[in-house]
N, C-alpha and C. Protein backbone atom coordinates (compact mmCIF):
# COMPACT_ATOMS: atom_id res chain seq x y z
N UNK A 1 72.90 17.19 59.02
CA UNK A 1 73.33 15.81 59.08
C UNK A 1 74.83 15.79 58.79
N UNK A 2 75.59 14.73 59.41
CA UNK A 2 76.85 15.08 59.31
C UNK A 2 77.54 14.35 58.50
N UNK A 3 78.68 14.12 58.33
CA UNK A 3 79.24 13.10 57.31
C UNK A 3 79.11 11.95 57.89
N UNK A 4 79.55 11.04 58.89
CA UNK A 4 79.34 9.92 59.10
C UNK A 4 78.10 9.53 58.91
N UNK A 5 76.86 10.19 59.23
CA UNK A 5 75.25 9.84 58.88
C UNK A 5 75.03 9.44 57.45
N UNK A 6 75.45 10.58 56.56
CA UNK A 6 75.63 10.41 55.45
C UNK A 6 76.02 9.00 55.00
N UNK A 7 77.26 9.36 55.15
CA UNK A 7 77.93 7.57 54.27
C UNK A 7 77.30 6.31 55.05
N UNK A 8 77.02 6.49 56.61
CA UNK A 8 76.34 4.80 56.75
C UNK A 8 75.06 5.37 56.13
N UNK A 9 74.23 6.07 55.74
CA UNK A 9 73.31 6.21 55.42
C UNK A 9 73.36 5.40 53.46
N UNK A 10 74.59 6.17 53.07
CA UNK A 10 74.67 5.86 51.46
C UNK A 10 75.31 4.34 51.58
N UNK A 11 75.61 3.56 52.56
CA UNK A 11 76.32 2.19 52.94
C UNK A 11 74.90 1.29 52.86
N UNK A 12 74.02 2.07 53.56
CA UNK A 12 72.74 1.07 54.05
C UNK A 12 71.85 1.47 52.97
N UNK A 13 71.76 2.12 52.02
CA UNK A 13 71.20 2.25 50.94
C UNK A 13 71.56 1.52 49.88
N UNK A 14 72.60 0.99 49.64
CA UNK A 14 72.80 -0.13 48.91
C UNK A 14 72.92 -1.37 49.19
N UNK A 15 73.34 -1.26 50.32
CA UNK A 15 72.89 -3.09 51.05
C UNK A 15 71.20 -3.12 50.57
N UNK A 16 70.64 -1.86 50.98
CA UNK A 16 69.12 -2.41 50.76
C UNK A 16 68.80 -2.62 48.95
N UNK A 17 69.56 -2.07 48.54
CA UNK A 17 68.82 -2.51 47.13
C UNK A 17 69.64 -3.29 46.85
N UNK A 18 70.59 -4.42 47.20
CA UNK A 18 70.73 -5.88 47.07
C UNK A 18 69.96 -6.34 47.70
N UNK A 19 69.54 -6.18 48.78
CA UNK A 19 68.48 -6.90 49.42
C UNK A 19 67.16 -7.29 48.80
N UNK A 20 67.06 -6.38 48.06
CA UNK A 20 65.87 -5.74 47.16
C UNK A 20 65.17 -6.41 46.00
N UNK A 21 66.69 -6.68 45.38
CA UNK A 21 67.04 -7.29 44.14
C UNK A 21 66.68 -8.84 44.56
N UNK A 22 67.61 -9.37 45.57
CA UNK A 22 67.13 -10.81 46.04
C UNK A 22 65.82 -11.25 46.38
N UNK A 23 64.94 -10.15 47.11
CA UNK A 23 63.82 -10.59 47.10
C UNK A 23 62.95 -10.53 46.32
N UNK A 24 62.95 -9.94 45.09
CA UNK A 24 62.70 -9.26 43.67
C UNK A 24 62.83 -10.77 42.96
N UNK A 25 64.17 -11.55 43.03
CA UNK A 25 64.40 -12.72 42.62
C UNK A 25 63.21 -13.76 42.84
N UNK A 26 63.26 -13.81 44.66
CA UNK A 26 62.50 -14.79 45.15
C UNK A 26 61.08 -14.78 44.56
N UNK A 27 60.54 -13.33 44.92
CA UNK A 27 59.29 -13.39 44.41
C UNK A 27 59.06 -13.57 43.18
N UNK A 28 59.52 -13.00 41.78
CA UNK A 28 59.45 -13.50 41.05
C UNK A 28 59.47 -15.10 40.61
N UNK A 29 60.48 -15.81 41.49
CA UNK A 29 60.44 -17.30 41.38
C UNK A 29 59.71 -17.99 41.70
N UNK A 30 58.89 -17.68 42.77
CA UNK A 30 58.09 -18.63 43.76
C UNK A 30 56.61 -17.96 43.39
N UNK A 31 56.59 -16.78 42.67
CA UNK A 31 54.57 -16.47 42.99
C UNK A 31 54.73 -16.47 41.45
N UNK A 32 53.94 -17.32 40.82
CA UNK A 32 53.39 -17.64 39.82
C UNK A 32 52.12 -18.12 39.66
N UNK A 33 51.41 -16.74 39.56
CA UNK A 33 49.75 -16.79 39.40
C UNK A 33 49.32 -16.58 38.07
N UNK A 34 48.45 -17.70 37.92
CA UNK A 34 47.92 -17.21 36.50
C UNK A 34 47.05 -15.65 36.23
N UNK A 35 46.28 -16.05 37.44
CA UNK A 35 45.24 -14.55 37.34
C UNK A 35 45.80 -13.74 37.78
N UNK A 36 46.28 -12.60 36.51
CA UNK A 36 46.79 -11.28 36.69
C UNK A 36 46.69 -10.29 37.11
N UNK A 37 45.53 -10.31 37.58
CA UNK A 37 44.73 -9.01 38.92
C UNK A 37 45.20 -9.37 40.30
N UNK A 38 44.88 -11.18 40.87
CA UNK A 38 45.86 -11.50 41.55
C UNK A 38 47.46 -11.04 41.66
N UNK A 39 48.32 -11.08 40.77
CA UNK A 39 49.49 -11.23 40.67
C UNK A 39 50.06 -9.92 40.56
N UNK A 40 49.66 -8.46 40.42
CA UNK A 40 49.68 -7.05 40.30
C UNK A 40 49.39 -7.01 41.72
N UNK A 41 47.61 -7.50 42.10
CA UNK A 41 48.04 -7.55 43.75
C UNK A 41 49.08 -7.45 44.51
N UNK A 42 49.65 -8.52 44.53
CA UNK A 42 50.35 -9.14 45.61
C UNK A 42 51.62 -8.48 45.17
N UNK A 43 51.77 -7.70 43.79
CA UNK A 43 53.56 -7.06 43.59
C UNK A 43 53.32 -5.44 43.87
N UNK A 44 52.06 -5.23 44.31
CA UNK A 44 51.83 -3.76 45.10
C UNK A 44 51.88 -3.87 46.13
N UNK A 45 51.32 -4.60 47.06
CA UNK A 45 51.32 -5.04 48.36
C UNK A 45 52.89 -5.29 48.48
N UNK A 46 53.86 -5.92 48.13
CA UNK A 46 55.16 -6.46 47.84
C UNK A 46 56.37 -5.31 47.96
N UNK A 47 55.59 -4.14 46.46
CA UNK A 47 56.30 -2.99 46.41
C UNK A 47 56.46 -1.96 48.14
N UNK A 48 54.72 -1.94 48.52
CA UNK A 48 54.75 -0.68 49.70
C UNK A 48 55.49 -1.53 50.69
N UNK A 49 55.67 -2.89 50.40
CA UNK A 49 56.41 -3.03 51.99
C UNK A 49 57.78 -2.71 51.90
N UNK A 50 57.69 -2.88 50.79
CA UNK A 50 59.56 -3.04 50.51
C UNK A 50 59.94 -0.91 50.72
N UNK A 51 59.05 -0.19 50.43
CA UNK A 51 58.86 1.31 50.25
C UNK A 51 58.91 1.92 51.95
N UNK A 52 57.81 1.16 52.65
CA UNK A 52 57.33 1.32 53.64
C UNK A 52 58.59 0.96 54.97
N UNK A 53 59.54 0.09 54.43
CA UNK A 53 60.04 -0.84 55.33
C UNK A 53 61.27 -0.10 55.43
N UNK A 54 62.00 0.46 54.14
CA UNK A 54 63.39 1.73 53.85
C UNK A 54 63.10 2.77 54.40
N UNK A 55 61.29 3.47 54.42
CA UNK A 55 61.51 4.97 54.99
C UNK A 55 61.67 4.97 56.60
N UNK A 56 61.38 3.29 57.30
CA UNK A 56 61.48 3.22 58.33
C UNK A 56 62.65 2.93 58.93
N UNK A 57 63.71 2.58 58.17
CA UNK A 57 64.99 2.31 57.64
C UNK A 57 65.89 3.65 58.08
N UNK A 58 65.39 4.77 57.24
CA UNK A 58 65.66 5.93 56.87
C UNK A 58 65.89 7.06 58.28
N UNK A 59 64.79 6.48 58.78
CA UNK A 59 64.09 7.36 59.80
C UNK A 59 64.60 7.16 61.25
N UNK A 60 65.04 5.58 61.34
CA UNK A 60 65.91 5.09 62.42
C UNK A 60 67.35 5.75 62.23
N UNK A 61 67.99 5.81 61.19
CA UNK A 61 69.21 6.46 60.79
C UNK A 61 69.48 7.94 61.57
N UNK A 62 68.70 8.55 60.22
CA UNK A 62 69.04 9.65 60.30
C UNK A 62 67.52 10.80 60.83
N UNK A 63 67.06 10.50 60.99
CA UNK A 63 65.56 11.42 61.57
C UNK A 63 64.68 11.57 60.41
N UNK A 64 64.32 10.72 59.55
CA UNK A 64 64.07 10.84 57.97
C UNK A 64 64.30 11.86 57.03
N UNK A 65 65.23 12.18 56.62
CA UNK A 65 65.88 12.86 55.51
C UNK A 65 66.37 11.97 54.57
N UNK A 66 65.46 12.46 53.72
CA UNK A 66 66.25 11.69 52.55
C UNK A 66 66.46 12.55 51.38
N UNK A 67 67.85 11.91 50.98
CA UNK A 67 68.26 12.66 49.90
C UNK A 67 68.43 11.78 48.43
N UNK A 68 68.19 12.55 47.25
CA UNK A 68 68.24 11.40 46.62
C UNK A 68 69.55 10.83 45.84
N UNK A 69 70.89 11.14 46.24
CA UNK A 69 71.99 10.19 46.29
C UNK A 69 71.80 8.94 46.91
N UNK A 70 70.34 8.50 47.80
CA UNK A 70 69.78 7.36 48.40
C UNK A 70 69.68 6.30 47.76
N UNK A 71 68.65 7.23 46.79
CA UNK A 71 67.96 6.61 45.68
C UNK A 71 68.72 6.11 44.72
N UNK A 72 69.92 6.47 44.31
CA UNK A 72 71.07 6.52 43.34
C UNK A 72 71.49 5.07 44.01
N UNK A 73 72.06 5.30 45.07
CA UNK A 73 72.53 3.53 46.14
C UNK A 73 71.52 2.51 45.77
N UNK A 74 70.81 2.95 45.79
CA UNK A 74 69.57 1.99 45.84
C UNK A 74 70.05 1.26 44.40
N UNK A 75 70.00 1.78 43.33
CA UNK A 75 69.47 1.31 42.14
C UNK A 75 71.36 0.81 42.08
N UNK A 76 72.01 1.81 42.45
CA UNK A 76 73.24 0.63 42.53
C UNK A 76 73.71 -0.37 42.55
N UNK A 77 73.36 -0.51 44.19
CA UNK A 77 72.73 -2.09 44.85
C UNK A 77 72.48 -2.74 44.18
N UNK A 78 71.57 -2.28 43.45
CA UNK A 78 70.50 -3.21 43.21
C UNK A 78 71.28 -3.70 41.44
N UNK A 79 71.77 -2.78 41.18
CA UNK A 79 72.10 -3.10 39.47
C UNK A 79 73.61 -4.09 39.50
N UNK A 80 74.49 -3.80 40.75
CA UNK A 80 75.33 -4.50 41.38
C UNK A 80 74.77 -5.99 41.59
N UNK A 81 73.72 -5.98 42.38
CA UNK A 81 73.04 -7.61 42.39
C UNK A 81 73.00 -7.94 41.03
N UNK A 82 72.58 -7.54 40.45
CA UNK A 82 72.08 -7.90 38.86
C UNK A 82 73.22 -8.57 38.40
N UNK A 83 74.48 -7.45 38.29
CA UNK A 83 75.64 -8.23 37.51
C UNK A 83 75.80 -9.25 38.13
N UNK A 84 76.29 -9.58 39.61
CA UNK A 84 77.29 -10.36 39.99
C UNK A 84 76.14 -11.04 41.35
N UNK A 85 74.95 -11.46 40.43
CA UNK A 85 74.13 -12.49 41.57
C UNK A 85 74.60 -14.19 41.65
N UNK A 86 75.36 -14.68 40.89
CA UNK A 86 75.97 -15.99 41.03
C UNK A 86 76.69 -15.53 42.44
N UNK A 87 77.65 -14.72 42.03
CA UNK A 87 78.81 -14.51 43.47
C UNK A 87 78.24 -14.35 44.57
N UNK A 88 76.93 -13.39 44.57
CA UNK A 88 76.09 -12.97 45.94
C UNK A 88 75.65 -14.53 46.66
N UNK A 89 74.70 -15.25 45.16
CA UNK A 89 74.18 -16.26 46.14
C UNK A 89 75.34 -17.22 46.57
N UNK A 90 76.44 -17.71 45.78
CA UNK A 90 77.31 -18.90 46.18
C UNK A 90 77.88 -18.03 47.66
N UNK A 91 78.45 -16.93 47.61
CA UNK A 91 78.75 -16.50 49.09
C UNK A 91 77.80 -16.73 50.42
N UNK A 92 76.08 -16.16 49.50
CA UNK A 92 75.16 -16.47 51.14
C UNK A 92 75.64 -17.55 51.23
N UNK A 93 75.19 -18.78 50.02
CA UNK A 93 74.73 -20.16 50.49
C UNK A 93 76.24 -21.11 51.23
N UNK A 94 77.51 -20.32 50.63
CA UNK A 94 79.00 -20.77 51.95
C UNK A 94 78.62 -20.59 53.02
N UNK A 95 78.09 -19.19 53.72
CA UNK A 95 77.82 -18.88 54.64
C UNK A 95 76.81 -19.57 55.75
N UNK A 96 75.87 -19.77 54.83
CA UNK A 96 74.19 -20.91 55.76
C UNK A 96 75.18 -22.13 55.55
N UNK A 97 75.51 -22.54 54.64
CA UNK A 97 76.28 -24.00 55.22
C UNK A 97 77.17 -24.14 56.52
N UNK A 98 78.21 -22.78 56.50
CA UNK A 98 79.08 -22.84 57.38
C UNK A 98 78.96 -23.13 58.66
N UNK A 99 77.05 -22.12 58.85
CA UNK A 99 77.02 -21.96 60.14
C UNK A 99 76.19 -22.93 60.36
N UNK A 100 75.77 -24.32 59.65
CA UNK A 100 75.28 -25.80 59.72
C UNK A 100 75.87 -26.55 60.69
């Protein structure tokens, strides 16, 4: 694999774990089940898609190789959303207005 594969590869590995993180948000916000066998459900089902949906991700890229500097982006991303999710959402929500 060559260098350019690489870095859009380590580029699109952290877009996805902001992506990750936001929908991590949503769901947490919006599924509020009391019954907890329910609610483990639906955050396994939740997890493999989100699992299922990157190796297919992965595989369009680069022929599926993955390395785990991936995994490292990932939690990046994703720890990046964490700090600075005010800025993420006020930017989407400029953006969906703009294009109103």
């Amino acid at each position: 694999m060559n260098v350019k594969i690489q870095l859009y590869s380590m580029l699109v590995s952290f877009l996805y774990g902001i992506i990750v993180c936001m929908f991590n948000k949503l769901n947490n916000k919006y599924i509020n089940i009391k019954n907890k066998f329910l609610y483990y459900l639906i955050n396994i089902i939740y997890i493999y898609i989100v699992v299922v949906f990157y190796i297919i991700i992965i595989y369009k890229i680069n022929k599926g190789i993955f390395h785990i500097y991936f995994l490292i982006f990932i939690i990046l991303g994703y720890m990046f959303t964490q700090k600075h999710v005010k800025f993420i959402n006020n930017l989407i929500l400029g953006f969906i207005s703009k294009r109103k």
